[in-house]
Every structure is written in C-alpha cells, then in structure tokens.
C-alpha atoms as a PDB file:
ATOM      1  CA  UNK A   1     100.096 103.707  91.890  1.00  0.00           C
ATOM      2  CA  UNK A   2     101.010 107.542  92.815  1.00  0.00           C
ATOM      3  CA  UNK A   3      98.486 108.700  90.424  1.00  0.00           C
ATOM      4  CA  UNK A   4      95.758 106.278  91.180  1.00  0.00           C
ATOM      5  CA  UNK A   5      95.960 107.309  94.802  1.00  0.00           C
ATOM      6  CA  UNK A   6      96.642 111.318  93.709  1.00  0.00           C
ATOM      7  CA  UNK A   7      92.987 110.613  92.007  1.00  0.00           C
ATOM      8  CA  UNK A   8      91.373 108.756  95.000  1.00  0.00           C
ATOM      9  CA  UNK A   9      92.870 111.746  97.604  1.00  0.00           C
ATOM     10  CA  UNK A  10      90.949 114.243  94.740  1.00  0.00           C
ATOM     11  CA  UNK A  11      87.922 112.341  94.720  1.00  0.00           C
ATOM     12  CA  UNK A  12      87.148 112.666  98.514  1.00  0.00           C
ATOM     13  CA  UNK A  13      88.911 115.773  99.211  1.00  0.00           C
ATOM     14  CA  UNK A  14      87.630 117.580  97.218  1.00  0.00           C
ATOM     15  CA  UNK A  15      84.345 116.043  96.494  1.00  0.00           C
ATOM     16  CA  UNK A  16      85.232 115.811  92.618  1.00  0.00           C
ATOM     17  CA  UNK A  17      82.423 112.938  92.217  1.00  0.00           C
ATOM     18  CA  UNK A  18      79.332 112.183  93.999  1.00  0.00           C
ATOM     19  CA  UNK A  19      79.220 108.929  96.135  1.00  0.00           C
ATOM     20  CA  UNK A  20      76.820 106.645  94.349  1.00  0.00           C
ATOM     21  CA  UNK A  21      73.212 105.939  96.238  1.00  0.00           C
ATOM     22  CA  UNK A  22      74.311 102.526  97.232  1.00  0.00           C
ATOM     23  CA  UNK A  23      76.920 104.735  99.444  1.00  0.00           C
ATOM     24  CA  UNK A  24      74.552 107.079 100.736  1.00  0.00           C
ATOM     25  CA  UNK A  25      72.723 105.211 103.253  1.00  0.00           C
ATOM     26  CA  UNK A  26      75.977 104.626 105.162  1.00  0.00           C
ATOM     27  CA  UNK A  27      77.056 107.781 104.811  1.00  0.00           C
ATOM     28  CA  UNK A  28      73.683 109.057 106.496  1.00  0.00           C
ATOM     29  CA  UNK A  29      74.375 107.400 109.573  1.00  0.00           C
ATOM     30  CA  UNK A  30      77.327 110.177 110.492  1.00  0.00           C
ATOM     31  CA  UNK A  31      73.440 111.958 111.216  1.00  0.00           C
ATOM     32  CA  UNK A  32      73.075 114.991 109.199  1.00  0.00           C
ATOM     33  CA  UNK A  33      76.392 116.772 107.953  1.00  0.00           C
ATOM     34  CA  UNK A  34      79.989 116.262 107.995  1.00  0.00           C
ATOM     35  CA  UNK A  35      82.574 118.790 109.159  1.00  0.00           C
ATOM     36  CA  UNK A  36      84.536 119.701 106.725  1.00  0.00           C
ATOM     37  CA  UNK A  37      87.816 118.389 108.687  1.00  0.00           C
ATOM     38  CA  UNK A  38      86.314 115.304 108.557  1.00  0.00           C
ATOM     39  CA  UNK A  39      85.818 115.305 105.224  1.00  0.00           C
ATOM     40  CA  UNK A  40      89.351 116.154 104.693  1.00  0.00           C
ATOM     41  CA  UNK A  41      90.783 113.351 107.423  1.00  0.00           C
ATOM     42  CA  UNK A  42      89.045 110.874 105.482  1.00  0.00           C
ATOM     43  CA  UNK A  43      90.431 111.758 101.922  1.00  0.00           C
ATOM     44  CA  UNK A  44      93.549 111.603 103.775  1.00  0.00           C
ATOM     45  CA  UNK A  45      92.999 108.478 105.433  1.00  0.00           C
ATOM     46  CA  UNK A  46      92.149 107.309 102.344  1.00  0.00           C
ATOM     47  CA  UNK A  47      95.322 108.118 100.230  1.00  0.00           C
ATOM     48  CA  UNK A  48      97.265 107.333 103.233  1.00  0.00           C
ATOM     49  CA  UNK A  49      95.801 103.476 103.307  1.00  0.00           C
ATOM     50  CA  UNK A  50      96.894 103.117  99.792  1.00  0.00           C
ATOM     51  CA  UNK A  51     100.492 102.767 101.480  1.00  0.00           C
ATOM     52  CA  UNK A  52      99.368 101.222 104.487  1.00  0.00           C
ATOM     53  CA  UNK A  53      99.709 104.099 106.718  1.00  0.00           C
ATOM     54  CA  UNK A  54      96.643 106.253 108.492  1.00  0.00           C
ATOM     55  CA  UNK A  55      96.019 109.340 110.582  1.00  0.00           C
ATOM     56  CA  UNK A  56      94.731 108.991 114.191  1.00  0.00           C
ATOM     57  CA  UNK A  57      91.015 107.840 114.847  1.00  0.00           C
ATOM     58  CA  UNK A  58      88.021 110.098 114.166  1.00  0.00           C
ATOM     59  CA  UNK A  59      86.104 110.201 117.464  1.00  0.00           C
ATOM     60  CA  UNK A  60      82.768 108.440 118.439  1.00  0.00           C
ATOM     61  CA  UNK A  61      82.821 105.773 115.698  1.00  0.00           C
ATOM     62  CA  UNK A  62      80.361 103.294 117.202  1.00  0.00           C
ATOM     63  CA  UNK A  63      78.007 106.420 116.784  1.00  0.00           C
ATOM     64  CA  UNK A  64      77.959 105.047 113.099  1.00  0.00           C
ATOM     65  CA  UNK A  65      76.026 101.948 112.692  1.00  0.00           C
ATOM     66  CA  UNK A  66      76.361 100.808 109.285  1.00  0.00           C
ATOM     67  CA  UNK A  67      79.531  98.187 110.491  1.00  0.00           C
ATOM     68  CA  UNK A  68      80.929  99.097 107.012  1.00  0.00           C
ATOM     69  CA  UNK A  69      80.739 102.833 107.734  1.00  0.00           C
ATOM     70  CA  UNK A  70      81.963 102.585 110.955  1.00  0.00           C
ATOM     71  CA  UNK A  71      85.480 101.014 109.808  1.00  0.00           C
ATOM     72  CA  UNK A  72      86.473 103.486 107.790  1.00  0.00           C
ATOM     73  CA  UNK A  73      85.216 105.947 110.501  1.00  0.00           C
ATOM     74  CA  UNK A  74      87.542 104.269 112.822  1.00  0.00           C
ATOM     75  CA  UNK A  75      90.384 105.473 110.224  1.00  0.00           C
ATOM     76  CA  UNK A  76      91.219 101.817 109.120  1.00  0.00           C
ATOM     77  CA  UNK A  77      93.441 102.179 105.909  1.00  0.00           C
ATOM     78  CA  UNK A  78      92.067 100.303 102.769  1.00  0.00           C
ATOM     79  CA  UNK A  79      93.878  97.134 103.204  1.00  0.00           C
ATOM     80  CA  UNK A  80      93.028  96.933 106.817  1.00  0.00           C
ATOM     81  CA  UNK A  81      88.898  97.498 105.921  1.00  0.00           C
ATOM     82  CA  UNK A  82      89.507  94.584 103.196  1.00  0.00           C
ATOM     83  CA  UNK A  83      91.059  92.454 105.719  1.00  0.00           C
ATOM     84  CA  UNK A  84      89.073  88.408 106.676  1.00  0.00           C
ATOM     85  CA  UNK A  85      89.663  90.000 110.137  1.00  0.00           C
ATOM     86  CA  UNK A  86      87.198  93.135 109.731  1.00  0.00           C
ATOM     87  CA  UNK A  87      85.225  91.491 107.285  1.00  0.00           C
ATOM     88  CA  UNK A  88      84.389  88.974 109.851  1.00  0.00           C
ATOM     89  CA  UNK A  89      83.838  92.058 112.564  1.00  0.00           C
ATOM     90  CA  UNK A  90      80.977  93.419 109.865  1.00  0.00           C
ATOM     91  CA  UNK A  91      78.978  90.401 109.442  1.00  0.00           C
ATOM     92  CA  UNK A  92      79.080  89.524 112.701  1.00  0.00           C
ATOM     93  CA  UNK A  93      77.673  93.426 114.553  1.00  0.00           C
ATOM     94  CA  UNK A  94      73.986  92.948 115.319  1.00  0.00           C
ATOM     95  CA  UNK A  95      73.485  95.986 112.973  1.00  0.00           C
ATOM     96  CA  UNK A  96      74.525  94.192 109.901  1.00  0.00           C
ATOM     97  CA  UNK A  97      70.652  93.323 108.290  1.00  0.00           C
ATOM     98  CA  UNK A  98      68.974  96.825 109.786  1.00  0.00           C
ATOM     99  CA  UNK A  99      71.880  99.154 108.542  1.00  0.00           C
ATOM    100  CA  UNK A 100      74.056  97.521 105.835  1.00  0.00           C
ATOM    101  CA  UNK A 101      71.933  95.077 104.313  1.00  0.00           C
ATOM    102  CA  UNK A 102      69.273  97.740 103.255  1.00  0.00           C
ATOM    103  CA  UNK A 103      66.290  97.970 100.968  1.00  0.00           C
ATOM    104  CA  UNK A 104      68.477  99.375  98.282  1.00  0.00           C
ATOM    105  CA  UNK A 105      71.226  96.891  98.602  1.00  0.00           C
ATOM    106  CA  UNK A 106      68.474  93.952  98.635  1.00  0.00           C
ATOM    107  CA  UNK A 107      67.385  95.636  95.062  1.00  0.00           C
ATOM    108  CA  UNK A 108      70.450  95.166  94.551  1.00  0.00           C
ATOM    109  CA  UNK A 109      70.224  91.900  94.148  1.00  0.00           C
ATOM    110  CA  UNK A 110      67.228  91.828  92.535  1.00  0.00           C
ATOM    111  CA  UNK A 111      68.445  94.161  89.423  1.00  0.00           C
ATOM    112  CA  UNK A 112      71.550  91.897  88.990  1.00  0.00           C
ATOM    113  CA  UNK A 113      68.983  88.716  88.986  1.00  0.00           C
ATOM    114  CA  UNK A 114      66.675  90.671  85.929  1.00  0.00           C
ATOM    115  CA  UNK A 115      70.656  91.602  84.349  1.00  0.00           C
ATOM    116  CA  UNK A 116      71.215  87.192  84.805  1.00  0.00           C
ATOM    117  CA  UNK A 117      68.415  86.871  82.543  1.00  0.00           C
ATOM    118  CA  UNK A 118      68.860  88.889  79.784  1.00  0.00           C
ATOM    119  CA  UNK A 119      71.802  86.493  79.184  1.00  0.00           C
ATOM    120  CA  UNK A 120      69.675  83.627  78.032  1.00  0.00           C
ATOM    121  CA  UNK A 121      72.042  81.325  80.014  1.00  0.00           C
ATOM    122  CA  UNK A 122      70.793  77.888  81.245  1.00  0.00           C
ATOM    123  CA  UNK A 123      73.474  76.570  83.760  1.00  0.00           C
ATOM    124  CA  UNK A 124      73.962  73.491  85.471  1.00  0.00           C
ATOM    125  CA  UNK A 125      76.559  74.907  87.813  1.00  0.00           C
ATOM    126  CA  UNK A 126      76.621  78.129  89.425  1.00  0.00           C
ATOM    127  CA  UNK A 127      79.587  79.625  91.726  1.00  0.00           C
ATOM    128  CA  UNK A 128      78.663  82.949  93.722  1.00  0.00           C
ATOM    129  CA  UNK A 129      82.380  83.863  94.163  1.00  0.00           C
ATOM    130  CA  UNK A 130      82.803  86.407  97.519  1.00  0.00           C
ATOM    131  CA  UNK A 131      78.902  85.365  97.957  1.00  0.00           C
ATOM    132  CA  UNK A 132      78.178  87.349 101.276  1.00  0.00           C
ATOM    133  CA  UNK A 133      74.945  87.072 102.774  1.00  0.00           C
ATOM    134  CA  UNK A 134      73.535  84.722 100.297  1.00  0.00           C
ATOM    135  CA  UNK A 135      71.317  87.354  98.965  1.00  0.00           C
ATOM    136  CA  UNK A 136      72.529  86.850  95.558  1.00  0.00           C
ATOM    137  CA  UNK A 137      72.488  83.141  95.070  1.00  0.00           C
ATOM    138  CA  UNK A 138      69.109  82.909  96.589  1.00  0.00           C
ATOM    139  CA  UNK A 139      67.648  85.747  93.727  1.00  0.00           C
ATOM    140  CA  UNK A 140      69.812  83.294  91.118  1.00  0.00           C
ATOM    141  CA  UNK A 141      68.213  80.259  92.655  1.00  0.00           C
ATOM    142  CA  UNK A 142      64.842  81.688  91.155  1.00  0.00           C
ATOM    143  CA  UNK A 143      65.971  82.242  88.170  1.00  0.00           C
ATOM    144  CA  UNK A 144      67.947  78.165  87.612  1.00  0.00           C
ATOM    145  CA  UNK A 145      65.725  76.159  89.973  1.00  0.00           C
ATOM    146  CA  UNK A 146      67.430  72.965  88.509  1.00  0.00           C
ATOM    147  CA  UNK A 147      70.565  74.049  88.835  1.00  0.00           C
ATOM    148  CA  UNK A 148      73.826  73.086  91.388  1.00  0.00           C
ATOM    149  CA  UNK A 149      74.388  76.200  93.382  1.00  0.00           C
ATOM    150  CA  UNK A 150      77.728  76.744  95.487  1.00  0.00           C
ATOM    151  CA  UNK A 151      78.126  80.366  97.443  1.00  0.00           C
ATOM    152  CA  UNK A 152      82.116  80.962  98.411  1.00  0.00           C
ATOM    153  CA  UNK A 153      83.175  83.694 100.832  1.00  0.00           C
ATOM    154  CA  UNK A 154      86.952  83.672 102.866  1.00  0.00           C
ATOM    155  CA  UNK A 155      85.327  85.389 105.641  1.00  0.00           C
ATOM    156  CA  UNK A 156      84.024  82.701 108.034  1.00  0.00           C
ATOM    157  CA  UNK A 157      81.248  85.077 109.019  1.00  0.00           C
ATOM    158  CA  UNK A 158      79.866  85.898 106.297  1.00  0.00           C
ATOM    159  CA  UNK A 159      79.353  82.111 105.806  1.00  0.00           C
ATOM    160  CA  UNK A 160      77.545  81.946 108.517  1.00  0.00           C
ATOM    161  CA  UNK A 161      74.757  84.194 108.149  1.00  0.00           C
ATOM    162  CA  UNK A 162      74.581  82.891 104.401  1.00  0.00           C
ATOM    163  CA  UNK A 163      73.913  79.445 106.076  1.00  0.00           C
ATOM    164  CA  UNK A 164      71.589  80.376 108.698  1.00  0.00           C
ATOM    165  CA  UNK A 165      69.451  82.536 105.592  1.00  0.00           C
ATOM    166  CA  UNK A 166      69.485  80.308 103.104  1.00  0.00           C
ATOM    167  CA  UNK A 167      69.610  76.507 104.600  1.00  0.00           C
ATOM    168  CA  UNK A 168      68.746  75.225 101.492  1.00  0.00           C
ATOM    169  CA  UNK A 169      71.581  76.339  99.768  1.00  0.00           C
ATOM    170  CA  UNK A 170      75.788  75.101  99.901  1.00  0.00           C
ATOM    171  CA  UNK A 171      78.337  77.640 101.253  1.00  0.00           C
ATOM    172  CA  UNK A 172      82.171  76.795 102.162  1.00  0.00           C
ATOM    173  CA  UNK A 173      84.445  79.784 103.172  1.00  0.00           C
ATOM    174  CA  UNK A 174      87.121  79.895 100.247  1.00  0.00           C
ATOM    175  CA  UNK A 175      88.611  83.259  98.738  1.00  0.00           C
ATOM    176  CA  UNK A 176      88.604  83.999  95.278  1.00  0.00           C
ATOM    177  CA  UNK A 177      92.520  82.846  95.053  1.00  0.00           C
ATOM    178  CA  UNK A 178      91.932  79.798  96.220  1.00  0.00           C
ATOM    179  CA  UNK A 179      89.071  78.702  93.975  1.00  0.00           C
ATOM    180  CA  UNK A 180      91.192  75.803  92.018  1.00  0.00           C
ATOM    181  CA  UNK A 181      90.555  73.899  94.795  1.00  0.00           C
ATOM    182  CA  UNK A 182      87.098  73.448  94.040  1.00  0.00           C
ATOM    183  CA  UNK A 183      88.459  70.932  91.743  1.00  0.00           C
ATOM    184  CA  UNK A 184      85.665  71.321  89.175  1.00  0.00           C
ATOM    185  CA  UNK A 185      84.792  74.345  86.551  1.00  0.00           C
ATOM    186  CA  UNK A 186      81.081  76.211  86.695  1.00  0.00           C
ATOM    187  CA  UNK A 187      78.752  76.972  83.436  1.00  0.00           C
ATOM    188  CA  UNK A 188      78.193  80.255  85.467  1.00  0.00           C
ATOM    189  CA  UNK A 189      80.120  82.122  87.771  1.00  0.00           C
ATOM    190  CA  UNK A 190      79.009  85.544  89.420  1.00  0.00           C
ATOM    191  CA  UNK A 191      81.119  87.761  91.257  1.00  0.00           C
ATOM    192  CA  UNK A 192      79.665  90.883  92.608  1.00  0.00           C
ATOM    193  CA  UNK A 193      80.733  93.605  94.699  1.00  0.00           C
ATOM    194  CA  UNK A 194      83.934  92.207  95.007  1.00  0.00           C
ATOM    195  CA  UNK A 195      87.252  92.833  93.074  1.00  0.00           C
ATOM    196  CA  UNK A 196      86.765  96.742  93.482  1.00  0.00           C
ATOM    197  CA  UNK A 197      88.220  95.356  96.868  1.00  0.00           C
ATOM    198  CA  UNK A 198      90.971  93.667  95.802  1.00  0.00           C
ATOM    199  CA  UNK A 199      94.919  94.524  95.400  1.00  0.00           C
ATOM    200  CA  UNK A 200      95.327  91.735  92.856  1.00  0.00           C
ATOM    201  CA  UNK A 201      91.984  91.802  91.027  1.00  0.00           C
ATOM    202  CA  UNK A 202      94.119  90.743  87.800  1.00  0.00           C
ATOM    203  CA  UNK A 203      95.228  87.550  89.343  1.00  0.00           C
ATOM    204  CA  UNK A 204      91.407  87.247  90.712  1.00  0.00           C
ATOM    205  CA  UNK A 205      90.285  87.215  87.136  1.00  0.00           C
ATOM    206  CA  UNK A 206      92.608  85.164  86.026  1.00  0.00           C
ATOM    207  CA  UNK A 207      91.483  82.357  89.098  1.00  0.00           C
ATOM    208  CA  UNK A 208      88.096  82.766  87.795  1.00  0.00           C
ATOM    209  CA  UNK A 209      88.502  81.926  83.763  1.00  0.00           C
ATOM    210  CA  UNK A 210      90.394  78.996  85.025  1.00  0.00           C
ATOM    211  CA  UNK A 211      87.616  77.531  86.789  1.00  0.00           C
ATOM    212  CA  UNK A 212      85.104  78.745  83.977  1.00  0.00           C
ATOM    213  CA  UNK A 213      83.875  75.859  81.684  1.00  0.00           C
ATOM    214  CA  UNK A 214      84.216  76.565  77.967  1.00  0.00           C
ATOM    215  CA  UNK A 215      81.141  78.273  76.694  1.00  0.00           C
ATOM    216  CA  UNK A 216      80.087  79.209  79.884  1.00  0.00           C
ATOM    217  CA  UNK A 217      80.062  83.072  81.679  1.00  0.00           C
ATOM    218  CA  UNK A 218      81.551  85.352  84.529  1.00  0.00           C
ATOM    219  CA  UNK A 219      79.488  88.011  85.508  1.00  0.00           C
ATOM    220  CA  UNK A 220      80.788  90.562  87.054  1.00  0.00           C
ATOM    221  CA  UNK A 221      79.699  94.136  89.158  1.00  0.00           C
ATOM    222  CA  UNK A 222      81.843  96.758  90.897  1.00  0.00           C
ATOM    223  CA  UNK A 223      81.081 100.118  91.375  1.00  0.00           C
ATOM    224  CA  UNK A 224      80.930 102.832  88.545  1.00  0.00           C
ATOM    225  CA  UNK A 225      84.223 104.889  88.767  1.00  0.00           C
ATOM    226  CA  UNK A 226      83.577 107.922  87.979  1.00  0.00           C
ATOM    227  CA  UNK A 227      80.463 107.981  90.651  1.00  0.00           C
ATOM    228  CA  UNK A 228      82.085 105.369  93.886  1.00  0.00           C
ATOM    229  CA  UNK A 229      83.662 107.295  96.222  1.00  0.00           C
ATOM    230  CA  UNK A 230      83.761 104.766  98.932  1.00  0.00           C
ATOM    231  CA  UNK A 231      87.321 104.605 101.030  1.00  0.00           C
ATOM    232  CA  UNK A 232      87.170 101.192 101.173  1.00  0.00           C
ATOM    233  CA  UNK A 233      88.016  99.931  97.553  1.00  0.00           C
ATOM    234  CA  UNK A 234      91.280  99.713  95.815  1.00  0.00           C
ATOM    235  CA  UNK A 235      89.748  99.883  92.625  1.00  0.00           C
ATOM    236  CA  UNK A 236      87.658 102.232  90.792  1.00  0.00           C
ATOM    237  CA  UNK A 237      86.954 101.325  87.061  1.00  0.00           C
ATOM    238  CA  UNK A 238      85.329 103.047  84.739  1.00  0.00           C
ATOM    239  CA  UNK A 239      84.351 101.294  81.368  1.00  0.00           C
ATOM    240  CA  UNK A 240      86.967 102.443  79.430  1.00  0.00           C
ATOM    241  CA  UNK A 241      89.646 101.511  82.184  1.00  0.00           C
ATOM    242  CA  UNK A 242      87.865  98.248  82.828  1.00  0.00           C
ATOM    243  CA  UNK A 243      88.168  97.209  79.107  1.00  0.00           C
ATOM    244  CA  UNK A 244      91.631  98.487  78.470  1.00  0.00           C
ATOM    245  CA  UNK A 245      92.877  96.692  81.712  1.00  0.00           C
ATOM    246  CA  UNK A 246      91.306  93.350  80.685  1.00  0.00           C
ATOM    247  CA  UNK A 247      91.030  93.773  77.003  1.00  0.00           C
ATOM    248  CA  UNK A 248      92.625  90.456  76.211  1.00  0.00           C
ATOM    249  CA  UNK A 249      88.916  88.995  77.422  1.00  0.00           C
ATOM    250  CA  UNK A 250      87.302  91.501  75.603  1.00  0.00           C
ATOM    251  CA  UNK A 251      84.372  92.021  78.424  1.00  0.00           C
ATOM    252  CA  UNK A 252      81.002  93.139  77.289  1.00  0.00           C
ATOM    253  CA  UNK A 253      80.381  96.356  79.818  1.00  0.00           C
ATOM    254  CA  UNK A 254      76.446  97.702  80.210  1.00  0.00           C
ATOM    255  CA  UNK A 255      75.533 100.023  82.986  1.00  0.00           C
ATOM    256  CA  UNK A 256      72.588 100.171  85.361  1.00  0.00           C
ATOM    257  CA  UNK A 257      72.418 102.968  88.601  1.00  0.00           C
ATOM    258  CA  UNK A 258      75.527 103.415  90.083  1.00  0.00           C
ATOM    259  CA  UNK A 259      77.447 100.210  88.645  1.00  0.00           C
ATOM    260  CA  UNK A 260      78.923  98.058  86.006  1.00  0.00           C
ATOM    261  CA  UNK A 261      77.473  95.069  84.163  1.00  0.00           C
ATOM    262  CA  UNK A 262      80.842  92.896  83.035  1.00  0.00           C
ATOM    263  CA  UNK A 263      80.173  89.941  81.067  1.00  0.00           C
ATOM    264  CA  UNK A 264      83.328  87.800  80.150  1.00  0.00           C
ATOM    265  CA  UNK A 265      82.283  84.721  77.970  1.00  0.00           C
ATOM    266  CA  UNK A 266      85.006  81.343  77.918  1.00  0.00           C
ATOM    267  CA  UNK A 267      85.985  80.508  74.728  1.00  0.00           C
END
C-alpha cells in the first residue's frame, strides 16, 4: 500500500509520467498552465486520498468544467471521487456531453468496438459491466445486432442518461459486486474504464468469471500505467503488473493509445 501510494505521490509530484491524451482534455480546462503549488497540492491530495485524508480545497473549482476534473479540483480524496454519490454529481452537471464525453472519449468507444472484433466472438448475451453513458453498448450493438444486450452501472445517473441515449437498449443500476444477482451468466462481458477505480478490483474480477459462461470472454480496459496519471484511480497497471496480479487467468494483454486490451477467456 505505502509503496503504491509513494509511486502515485511521484507520479504527480514530480511529473515522472505524462498523463495519457484521454486525460488531457480535462486537464485543459484549468485554461492554460498550472502553478506549480497546484501541481504539488494535487500530488498531495492524491497520496493523501489513498488513506482517506485531503488538504483544504483548491480555489475556484466550478471554473473547471469537465465534472470529472472539477472533483478532484475540489480536493476530493480518491475514494470520495469513486463514490455512487459523486458519480451521480458527474453525470448529472449539464457539462457532462460538451466537456467529458468528448470526441476522443467517443473514439474511444469506437477503437474498443474494432478491438471486439478482432475476437471473432459471436455472442448471444452481452453484459456492459459499469456501462456509463451507453456509448459502449450502442458501438457493440453494431457489431452483434442479434444479440441480448444488458448495460449495468450502480450510479443511478449514469443510468439515466444511458436510457434517455439509447431507448432501444436495457439498463438497470447494479455495481459490479452485485452482479450474481443477475441470476444468469453472459457469452460476453465488457468492462471498460472501470476497475482502475476500484479498491477491490480482485474481488471485481472474481464477480465477473462467475457470471461468465464457459467458453465465453471478459474484456477488459483501464488505463496504461506507466502513462495514467489521473488522481482519481486506485489502480494503475501496467502489463506486467496486470498479468502477475491475475496470472491464475492468464489474461491475454495488447495495447492501443494510452490503454490496455485484457482478454480473459472461461474455461
């Protein structure tokens, strides 16, 4: 733990790694520079949330309007940025589809829909696990016309806009923990974006191979370690770590821009 958040505190200290373009956007908003105190305050902020602890506010948040950005501007600690309560604040500010949901993050979706098909998979169920927006599922949608698609998310929020974008498609508000109660296992499962936020991503795994049918796939994307610098995730895995820490489902890895491609196939 001490040396995980010794790294993190290095990381945006010191600027030892780059944030990754999906960061930058956000990170524009603060509107050309950062003080270097500011800089510092947040590295702190950020070690300090690892324990659940933060230094006072940084002034004029709402100058920010990324709602993401602006969090962590506030000087919410990690846990409190990852919380159903602020998750529900971001997908709810009017700024959310101007200033968060950008053109890069919507390619996003798109290069994790060309990844999808590279796998020569043909589902019959697919489960968007911490599905957002919707943005996903609807690029998947393309891809498995035929095929029963279910989007998940525990913030109630986020539900809603997914609803209100995609009315064709199902969403429930469930988090990733509580995904046995779905009663029923998936050929395909996709989880993007998400366990990077998580305390207990290892229990999140496990939650999702349970609910995997045999033969079938969980696809996975977080951030690339050694080039997220983001404040707001617990985790930061590069290959190597991602494979040694879940080596027992011996992931296939690729890379593409700024993130990881995890493929775990159910035996």
């Amino acid at each position: 733990m001490v040396r995980n958040a010794v790294k993190l505190l290095a990381r945006q200290t010191l600027g030892w790694l780059p944030p990754p373009a999906s960061r930058v956007a956000g990170r524009a908003a603060l509107d050309g520079g950062t003080p270097v105190r500011d800089i510092i305050k947040r590295g702190v902020n950020g070690f300090l949330g690892l324990f659940h602890l933060r230094l006072s506010r940084i002034e004029d948040p709402e100058a920010v309007l990324d709602p993401a950005m602006r969090s962590l501007v506030k000087g919410l600690s990690v846990k409190e940025h990852n919380s159903r309560e602020n998750m529900d604040a971001i997908y709810a500010d009017p700024n959310l589809m101007t200033h968060y949901f950008t053109p890069e993050r919507l390619a996003f979706y798109r290069q994790v829909r060309g990844r999808l098909l590279r796998l020569a998979v043909e589902p019959s169920d697919v489960l968007d696990v911490g599905c957002g927006s919707g943005h996903l599922l609807a690029e998947v949608k393309k891809l498995f016309p035929s095929a029963r698609l279910m989007g998940v998310d525990f913030s109630p929020e986020s539900i809603k806009v997914a609803r209100r974008l995609n009315p064709a498609l199902v969403f429930e508000v469930l988090s990733i923990f509580d995904v046995e109660k779905l009663g029923r296992q998936y050929d395909l499962i996709l989880c993007t974006e998400l366990i990077e936020h998580l305390e207990e991503a290892d229990i999140a795994l496990e939650k999702l191979v349970a609910i995997c049918r045999p033969g079938g796939a969980i696809v996975i994307t977080v951030p690339h370690g050694r080039k997220d610098a983001f404040l707001g995730h617990f985790n930061f895995w590069t290959p190597e770590s991602f494979r040694r820490e879940f080596r027992k489902w011996q992931p296939y890895i690729g890379e593409f821009e700024n993130y990881l491609f995890i493929v775990i196939r159910r035996r």
